[in-house]
N, C-alpha and C. Protein backbone atom coordinates (compact mmCIF):
# COMPACT_ATOMS: atom_id res chain seq x y z
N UNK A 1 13.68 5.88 -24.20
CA UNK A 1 14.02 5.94 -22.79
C UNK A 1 13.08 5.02 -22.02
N UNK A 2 13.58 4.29 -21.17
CA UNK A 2 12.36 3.60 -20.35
C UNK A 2 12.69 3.85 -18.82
N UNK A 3 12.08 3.62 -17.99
CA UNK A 3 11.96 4.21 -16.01
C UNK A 3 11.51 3.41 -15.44
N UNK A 4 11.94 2.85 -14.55
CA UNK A 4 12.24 2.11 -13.78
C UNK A 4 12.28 2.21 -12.13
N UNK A 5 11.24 2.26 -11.32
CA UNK A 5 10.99 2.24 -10.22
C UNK A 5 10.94 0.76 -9.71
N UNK A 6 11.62 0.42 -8.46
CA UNK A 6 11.31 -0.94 -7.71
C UNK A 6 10.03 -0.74 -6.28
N UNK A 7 10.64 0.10 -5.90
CA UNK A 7 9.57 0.17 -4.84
C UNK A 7 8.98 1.93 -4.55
N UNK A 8 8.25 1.49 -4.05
CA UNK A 8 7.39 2.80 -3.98
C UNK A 8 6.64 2.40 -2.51
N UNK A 9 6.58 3.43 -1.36
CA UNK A 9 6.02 3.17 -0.30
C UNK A 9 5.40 4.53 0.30
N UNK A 10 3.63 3.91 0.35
CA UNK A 10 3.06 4.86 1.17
C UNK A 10 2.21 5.02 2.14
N UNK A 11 2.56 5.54 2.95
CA UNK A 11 2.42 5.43 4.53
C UNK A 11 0.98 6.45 4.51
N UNK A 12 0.17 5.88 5.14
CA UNK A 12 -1.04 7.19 5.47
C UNK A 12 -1.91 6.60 6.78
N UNK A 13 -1.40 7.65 8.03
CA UNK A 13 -2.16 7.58 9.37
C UNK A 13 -3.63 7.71 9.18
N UNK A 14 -4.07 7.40 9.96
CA UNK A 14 -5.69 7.64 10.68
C UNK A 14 -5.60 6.92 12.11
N UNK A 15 -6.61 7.86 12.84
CA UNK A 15 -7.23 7.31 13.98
C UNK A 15 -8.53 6.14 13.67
N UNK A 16 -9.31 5.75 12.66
CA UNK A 16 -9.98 5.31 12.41
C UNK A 16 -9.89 4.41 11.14
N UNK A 17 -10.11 3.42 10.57
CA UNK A 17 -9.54 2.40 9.96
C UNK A 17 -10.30 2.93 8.63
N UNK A 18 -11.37 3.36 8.21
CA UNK A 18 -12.10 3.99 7.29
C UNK A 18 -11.40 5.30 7.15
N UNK A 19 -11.18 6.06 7.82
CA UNK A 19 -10.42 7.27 7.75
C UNK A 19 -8.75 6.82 7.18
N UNK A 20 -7.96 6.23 7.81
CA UNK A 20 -6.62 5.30 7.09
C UNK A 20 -7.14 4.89 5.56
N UNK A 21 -8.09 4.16 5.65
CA UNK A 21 -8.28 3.47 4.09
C UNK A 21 -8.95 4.86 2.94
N UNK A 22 -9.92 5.67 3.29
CA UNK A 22 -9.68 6.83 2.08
C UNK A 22 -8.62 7.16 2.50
N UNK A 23 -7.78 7.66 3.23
CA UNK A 23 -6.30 8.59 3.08
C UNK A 23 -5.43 7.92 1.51
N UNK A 24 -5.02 6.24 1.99
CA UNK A 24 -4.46 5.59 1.15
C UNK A 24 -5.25 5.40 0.12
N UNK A 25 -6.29 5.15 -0.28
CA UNK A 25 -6.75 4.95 -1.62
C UNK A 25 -6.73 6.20 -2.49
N UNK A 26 -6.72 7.79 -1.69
CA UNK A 26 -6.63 8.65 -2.73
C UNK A 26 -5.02 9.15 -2.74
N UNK A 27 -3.92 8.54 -1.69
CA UNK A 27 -2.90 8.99 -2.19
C UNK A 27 -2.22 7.78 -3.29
N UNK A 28 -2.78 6.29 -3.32
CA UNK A 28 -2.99 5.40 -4.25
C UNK A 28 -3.52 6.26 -5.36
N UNK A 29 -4.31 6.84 -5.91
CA UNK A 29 -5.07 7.13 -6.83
C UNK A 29 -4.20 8.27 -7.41
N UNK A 30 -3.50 9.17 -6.51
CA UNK A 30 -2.65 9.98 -7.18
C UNK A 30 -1.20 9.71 -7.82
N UNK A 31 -0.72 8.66 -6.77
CA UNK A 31 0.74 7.86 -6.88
C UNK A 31 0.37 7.64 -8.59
N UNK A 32 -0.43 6.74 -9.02
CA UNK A 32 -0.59 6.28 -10.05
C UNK A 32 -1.04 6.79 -10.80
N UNK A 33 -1.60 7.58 -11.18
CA UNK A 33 -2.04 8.67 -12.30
C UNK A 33 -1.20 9.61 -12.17
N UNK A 34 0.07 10.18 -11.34
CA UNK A 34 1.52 10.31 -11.80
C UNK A 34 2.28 9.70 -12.40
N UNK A 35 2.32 8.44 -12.03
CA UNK A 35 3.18 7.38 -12.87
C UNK A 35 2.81 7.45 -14.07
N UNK A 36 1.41 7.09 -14.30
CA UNK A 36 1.32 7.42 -15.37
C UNK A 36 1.41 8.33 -16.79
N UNK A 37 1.49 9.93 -15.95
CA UNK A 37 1.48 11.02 -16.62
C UNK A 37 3.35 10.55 -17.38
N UNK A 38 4.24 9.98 -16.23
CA UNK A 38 5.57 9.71 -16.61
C UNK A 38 6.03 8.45 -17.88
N UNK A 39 5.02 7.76 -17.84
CA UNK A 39 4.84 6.58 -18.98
C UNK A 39 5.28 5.41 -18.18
N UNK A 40 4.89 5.39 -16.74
CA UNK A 40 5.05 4.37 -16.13
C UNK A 40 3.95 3.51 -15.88
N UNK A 41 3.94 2.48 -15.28
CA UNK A 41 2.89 1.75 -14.81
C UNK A 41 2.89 1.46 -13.57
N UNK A 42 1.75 0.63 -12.88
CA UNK A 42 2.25 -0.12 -11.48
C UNK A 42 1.55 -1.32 -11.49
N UNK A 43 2.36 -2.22 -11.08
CA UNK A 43 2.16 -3.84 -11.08
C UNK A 43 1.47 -4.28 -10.09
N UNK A 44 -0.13 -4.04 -10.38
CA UNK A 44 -0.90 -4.38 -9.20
C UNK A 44 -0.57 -5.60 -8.85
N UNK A 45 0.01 -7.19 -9.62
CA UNK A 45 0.05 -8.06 -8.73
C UNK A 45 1.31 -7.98 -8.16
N UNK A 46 2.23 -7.16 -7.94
CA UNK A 46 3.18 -6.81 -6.76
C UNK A 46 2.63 -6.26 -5.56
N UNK A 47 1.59 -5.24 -5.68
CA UNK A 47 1.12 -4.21 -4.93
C UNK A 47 0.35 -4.97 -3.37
N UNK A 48 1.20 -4.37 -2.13
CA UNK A 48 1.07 -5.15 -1.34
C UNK A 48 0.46 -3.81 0.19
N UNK A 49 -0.29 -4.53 1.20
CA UNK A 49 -0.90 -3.96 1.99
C UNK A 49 -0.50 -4.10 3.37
N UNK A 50 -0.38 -3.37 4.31
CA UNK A 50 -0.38 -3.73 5.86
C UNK A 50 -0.57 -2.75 6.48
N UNK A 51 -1.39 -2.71 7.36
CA UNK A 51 -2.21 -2.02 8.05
C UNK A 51 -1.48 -2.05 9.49
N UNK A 52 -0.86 -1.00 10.41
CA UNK A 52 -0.09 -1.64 11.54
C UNK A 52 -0.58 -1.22 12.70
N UNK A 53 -1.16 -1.78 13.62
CA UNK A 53 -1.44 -1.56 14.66
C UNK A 53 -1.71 -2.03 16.01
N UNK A 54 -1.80 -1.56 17.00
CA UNK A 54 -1.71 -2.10 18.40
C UNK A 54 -2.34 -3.04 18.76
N UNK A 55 -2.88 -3.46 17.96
CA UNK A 55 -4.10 -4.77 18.59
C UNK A 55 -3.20 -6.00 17.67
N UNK A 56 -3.54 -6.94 18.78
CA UNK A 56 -3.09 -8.30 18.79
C UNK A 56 -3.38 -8.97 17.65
N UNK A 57 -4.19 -8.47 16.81
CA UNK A 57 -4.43 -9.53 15.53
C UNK A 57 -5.00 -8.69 14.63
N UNK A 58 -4.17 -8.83 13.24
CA UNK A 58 -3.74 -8.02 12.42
C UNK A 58 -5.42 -7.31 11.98
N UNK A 59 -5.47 -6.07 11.50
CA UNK A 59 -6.51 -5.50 10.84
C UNK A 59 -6.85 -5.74 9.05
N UNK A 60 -7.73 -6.77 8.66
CA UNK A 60 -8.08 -7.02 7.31
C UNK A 60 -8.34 -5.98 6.35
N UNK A 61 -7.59 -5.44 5.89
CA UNK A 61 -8.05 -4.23 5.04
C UNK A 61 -8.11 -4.29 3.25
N UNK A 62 -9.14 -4.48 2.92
CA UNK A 62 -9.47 -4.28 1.64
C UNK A 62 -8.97 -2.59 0.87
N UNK A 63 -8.39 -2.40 0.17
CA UNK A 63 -7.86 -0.94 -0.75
C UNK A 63 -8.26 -0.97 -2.27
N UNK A 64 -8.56 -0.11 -2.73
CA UNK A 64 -8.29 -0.36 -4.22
C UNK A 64 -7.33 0.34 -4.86
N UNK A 65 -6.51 -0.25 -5.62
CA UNK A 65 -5.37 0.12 -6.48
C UNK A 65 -5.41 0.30 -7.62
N UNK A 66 -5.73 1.03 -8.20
CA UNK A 66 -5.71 1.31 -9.85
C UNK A 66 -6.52 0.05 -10.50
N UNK A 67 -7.77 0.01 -10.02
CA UNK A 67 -8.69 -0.67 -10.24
C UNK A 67 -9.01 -1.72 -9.77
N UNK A 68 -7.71 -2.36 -9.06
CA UNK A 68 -8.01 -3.87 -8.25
C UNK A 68 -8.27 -3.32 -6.45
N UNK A 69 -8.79 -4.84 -6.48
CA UNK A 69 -9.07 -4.93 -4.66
C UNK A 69 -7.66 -5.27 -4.34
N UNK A 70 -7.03 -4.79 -3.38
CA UNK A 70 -5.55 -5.31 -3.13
C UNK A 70 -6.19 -5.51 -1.07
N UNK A 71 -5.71 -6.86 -0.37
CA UNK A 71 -6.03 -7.34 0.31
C UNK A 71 -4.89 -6.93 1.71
N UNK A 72 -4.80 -6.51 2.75
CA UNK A 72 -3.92 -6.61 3.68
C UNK A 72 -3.51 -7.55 4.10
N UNK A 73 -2.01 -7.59 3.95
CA UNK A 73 -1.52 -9.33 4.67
C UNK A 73 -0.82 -8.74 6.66
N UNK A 74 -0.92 -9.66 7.43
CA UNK A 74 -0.38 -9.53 8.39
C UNK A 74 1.17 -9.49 8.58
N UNK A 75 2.03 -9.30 7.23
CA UNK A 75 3.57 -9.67 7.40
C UNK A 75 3.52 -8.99 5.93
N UNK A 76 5.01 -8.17 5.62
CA UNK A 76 5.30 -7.65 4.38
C UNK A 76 6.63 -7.75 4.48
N UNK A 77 7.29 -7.93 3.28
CA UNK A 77 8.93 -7.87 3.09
C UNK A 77 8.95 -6.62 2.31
N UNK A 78 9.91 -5.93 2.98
CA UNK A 78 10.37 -4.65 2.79
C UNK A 78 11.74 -4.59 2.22
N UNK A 79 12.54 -4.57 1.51
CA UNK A 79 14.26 -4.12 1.04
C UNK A 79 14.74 -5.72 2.12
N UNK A 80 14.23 -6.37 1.81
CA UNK A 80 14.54 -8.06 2.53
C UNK A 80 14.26 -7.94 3.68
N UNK A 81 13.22 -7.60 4.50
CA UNK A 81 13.56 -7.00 6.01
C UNK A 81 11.91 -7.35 6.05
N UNK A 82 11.29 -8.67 6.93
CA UNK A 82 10.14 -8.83 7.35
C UNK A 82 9.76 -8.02 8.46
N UNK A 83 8.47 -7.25 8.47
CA UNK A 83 8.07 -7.16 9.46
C UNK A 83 6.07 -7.29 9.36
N UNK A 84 6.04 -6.95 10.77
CA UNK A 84 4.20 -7.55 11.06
C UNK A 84 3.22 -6.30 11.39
N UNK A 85 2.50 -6.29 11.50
CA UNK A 85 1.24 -5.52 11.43
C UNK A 85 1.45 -4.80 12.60
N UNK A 86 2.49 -5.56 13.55
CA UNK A 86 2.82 -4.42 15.08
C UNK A 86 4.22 -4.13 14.80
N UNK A 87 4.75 -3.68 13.77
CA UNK A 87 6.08 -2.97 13.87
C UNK A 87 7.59 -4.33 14.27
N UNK A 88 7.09 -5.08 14.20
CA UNK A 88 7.78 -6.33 14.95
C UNK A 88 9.10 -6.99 14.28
């Protein structure tokens, strides 16, 4: 049998950009050590970042993903559908 996931998306609020980044790195840390329990993997060089918020110029956010640094970009393609760091 083999499994097959394309996308996987996870959203985690904070009022504070350190507070946002542990939220996501430990629901990162769980996402994937599920997958794994399933005999899946995740393709850190797919694995993509954006941080969205009200200020005019995007927030740089460093994460770690199942061992890599994964980098925040100011723009992500979603199910073909661009959008930007302000919802845009």
């Amino acid at each position: 049998m083999q499994l097959f996931m394309n996308d996987l998306d996870v959203i985690c609020p904070g009022n504070l950009i350190e507070e946002a980044r542990a939220v996501a790195e430990e629901a990162i840390d769980v996402r994937v050590s599920n997958l794994k329990e399933l005999g899946m993997i995740v393709n850190e060089d797919k694995t993509e970042v954006i941080c969205f918020s009200k200020l005019k110029d995007p927030v740089v956010l460093d994460l770690n993903c199942a061992g890599r640094v994964v980098t925040s970009k100011s723009t992500l393609k979603a199910l073909g559908v661009t959008i930007d760091h302000r919802l845009r």
